[in-house]
Protein backbone atom coordinates (compact mmCIF):
# COMPACT_ATOMS: atom_id res chain seq x y z
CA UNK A 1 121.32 152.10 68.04
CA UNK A 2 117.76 152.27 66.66
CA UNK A 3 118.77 150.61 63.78
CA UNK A 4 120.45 147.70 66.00
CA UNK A 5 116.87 147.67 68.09
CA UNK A 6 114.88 147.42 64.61
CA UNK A 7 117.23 144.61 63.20
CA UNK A 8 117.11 142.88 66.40
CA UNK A 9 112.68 142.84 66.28
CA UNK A 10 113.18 141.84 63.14
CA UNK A 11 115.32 138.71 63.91
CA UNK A 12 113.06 137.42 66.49
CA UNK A 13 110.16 137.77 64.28
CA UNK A 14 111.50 136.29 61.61
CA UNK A 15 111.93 133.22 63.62
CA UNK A 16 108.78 133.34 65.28
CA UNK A 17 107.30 133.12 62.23
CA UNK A 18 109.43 129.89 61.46
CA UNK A 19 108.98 128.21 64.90
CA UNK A 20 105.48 126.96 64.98
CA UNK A 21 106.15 125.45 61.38
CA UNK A 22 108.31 122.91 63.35
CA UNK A 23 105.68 120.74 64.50
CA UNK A 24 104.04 121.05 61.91
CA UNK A 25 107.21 119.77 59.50
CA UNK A 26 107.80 117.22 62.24
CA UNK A 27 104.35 115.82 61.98
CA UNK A 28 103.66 115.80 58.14
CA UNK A 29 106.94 113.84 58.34
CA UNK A 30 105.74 111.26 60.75
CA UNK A 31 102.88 110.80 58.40
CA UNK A 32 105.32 110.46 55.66
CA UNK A 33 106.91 107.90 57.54
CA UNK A 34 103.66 105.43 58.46
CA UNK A 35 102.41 106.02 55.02
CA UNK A 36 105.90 104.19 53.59
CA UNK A 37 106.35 102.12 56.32
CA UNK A 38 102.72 100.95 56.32
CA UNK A 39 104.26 97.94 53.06
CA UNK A 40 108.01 98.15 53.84
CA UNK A 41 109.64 96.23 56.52
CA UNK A 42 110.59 98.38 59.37
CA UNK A 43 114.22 97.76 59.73
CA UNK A 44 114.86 99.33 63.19
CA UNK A 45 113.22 101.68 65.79
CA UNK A 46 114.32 104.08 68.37
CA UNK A 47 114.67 101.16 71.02
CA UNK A 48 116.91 99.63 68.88
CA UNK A 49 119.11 102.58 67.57
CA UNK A 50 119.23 103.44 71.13
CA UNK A 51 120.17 100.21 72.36
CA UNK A 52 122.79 100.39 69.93
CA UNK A 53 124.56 103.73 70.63
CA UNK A 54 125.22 102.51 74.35
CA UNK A 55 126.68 99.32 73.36
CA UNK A 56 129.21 101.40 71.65
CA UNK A 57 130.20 102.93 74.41
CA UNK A 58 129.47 99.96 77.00
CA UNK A 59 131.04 96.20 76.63
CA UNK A 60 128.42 94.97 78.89
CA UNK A 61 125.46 96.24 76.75
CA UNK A 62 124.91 93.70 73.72
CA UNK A 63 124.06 95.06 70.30
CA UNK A 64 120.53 94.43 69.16
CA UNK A 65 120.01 91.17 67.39
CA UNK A 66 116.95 91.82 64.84
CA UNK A 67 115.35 89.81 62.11
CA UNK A 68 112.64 90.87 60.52
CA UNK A 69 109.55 87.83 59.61
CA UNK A 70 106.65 88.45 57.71
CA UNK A 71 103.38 88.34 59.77
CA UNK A 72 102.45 85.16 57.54
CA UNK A 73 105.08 83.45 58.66
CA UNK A 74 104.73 84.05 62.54
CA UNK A 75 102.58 81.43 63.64
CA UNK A 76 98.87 82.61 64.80
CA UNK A 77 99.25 81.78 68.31
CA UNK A 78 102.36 83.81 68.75
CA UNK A 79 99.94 86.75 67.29
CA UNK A 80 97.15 85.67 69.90
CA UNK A 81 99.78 85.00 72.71
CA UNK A 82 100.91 88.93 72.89
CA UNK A 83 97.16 90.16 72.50
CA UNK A 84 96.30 87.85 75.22
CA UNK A 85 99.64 89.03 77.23
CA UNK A 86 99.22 92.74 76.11
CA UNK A 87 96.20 93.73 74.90
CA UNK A 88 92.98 91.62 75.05
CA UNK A 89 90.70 94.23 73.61
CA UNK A 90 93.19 95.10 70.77
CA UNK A 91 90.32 94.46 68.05
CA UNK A 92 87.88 96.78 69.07
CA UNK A 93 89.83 100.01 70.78
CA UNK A 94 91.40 102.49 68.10
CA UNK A 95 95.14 102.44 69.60
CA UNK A 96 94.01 103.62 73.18
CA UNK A 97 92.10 101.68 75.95
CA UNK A 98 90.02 103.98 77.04
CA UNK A 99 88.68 102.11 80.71
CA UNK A 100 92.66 100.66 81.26
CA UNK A 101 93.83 104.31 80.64
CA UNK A 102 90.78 105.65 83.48
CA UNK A 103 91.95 102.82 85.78
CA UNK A 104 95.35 103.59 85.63
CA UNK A 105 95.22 107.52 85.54
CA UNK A 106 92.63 106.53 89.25
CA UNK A 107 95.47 104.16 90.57
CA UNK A 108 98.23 106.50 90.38
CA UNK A 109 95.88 109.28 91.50
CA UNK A 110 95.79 107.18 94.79
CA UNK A 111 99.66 106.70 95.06
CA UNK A 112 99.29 103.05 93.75
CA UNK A 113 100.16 103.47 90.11
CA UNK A 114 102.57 100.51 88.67
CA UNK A 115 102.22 101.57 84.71
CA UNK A 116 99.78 99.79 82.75
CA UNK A 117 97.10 100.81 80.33
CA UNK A 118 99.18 101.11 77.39
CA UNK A 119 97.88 99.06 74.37
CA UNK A 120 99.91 97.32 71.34
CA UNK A 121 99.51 100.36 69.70
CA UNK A 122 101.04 102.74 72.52
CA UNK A 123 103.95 100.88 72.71
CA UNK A 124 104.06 100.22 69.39
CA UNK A 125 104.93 104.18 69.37
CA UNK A 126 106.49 104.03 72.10
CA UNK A 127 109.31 101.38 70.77
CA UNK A 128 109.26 102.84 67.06
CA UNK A 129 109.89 106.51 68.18
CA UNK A 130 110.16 107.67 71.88
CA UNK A 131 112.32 106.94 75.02
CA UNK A 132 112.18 104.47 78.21
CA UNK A 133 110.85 106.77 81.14
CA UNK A 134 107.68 107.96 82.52
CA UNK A 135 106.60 111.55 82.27
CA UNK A 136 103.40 113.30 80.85
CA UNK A 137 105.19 114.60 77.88
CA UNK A 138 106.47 111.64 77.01
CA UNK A 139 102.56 109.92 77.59
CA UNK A 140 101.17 112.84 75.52
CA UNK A 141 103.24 112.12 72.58
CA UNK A 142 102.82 108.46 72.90
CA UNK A 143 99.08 109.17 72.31
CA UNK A 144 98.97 111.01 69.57
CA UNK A 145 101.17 108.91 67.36
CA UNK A 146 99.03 105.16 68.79
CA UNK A 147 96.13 107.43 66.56
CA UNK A 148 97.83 108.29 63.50
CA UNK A 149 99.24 104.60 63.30
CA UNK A 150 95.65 103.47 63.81
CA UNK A 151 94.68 105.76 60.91
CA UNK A 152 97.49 104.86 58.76
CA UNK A 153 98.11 101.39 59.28
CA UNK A 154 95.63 97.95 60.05
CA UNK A 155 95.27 96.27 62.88
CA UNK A 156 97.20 93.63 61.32
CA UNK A 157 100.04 95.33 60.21
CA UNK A 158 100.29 96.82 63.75
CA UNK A 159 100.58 93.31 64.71
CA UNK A 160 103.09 92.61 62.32
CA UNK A 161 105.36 95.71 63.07
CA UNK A 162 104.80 95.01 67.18
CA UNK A 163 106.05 91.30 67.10
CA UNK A 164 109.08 92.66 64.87
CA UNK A 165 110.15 95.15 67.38
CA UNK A 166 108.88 94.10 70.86
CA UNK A 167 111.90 93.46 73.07
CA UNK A 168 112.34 89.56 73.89
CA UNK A 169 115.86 89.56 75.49
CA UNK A 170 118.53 91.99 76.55
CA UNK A 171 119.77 91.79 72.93
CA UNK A 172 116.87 90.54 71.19
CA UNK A 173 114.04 92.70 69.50
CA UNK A 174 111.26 90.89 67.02
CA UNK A 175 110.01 87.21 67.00
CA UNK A 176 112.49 86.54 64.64
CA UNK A 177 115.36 86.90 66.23
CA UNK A 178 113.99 85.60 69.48
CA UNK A 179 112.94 82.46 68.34
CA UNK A 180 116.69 81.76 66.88
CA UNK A 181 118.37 83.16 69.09
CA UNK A 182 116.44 82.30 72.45
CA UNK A 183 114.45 79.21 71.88
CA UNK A 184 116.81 77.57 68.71
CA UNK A 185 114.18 77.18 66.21
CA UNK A 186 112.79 79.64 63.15
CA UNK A 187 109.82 82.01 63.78
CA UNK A 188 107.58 79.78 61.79
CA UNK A 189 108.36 76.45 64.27
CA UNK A 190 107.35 77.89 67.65
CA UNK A 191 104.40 75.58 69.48
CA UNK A 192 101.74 77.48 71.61
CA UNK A 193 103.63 76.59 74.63
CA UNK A 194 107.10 78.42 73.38
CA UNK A 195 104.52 81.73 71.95
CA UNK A 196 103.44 81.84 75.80
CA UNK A 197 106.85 81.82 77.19
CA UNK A 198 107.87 85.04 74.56
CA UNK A 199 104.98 86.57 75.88
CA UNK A 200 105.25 86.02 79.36
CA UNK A 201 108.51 87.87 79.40
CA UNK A 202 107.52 91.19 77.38
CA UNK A 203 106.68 93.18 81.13
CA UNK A 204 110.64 93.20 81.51
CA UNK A 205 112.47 91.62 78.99
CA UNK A 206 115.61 92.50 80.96
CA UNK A 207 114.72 91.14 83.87
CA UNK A 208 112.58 87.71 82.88
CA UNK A 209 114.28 85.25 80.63
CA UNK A 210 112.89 82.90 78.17
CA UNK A 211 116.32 80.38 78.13
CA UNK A 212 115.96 79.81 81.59
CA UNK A 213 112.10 80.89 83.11
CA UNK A 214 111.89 81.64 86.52
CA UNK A 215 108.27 80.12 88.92
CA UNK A 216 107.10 83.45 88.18
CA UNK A 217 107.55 83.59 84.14
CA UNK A 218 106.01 79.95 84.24
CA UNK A 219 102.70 80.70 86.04
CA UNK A 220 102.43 83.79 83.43
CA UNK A 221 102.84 81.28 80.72
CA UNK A 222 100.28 79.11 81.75
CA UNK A 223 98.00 82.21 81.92
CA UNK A 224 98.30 83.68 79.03
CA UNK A 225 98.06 79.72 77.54
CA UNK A 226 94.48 79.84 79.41
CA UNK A 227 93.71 83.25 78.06
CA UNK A 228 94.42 82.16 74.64
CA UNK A 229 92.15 79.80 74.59
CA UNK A 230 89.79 82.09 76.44
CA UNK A 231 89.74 84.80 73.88
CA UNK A 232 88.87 81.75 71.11
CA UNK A 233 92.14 81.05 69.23
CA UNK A 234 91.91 82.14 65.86
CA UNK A 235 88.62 83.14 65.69
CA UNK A 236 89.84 86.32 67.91
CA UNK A 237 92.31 86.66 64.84
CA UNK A 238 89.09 87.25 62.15
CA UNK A 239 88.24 89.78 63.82
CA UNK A 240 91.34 92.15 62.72
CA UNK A 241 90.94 91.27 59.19
């Protein structure tokens, strides 16, 4: 019986010595992963995959229509219309907005909280390698992998990766393929007006459509169309190279 009692000890310590290697294995791995990624093409994400499995399961769920376009060949004003949607200080924070983070932890403190706060970069994460839902674990993690992109990737390339993986449609994820497959025209074609319109519907892609735009998706066009021009057009742009 001893010798049970001893093997047993041993057993547990031997794993405890192997547990707290996980995260650590996890997270050199995520490094692994922006470091490769930070040239190659990122051909899906966890939206995506996700996306994907259901639709397997569910007739009603489409697959995911993706098509990956280089960020030279997405027209600038698509690039300024999701940073004037999304993100307006995306060229000077470091993946988190500090004051839209305070003013949304202080609005849900008071029982008013609707989301927001979350830059490009946090749902940049957030799309490449998490889950839909709200929780703190969830937040915590989306926090610490907005830095290490910011560390291991430009602010262009962020750009790049984020308009190749934001959800446009109920089936459609990137520029590319929401430009085809939405609006009937390459990537490279869209005007300002049809950037706005993509934009407009990233809150709730499954809810707002681009093919047929409700009064409400309009008057967010013609904002963010103002707050393009408001942020200076391309000369916003220099500022990431």
């Amino acid at each position: 019986m001893r010798l049970y009692d001893l093997f047993t000890k041993w057993k547990s310590a031997h794993w405890a010595h192997w547990l707290w290697r996980v995260p650590l294995l996890l997270f050199l791995a995520l490094c692994a992963w922006l470091l490769i990624f930070r040239w190659v093409p990122v051909p899906t994400s966890a939206f995506m995959l996700q996306q994907d499995v259901v639709a397997l399961f569910d007739k009603e769920t489409p697959f995911v229509r993706h098509d990956w376009v280089s960020l030279g060949q997405i027209p600038r004003h698509m690039q300024l219309a999701v940073i004037a949607s999304e993100d307006q200080r995306f060229a000077e924070h470091w993946g988190i907005d500090v004051e839209a983070t305070q003013a949304a932890i202080q609005a849900e403190l008071k029982g008013k909280g609707k989301g927001g706060g979350s830059t490009i970069t946090q749902q940049l994460a957030k799309n490449l390698f998490l889950w839909e839902g709200r929780s703190y674990v969830r937040k915590g993690l989306e926090w610490m992998i907005a830095s290490l992109i910011e560390i291991f990737w430009s602010k262009e390339r962020i750009l790049e990766v984020y308009l190749n993986s934001a959800q446009f449609g109920q089936a459609d994820y990137g520029v590319g393929a929401a430009a085809q497959n939405l609006l009937r025209k390459p990537a490279n074609k869209l005007s300002a007006a049809d950037a706005a319109l993509l934009a407009a519907v990233l809150p709730a892609p499954e809810h707002y459509s681009a093919t047929k735009p409700s009064a409400y998706v309009r008057s967010r066009q013609n904002r963010i169309l103002r707050q393009m021009r408001s942020l200076g057009g391309a000369s916003y742009l220099q500022k990431l190279d």
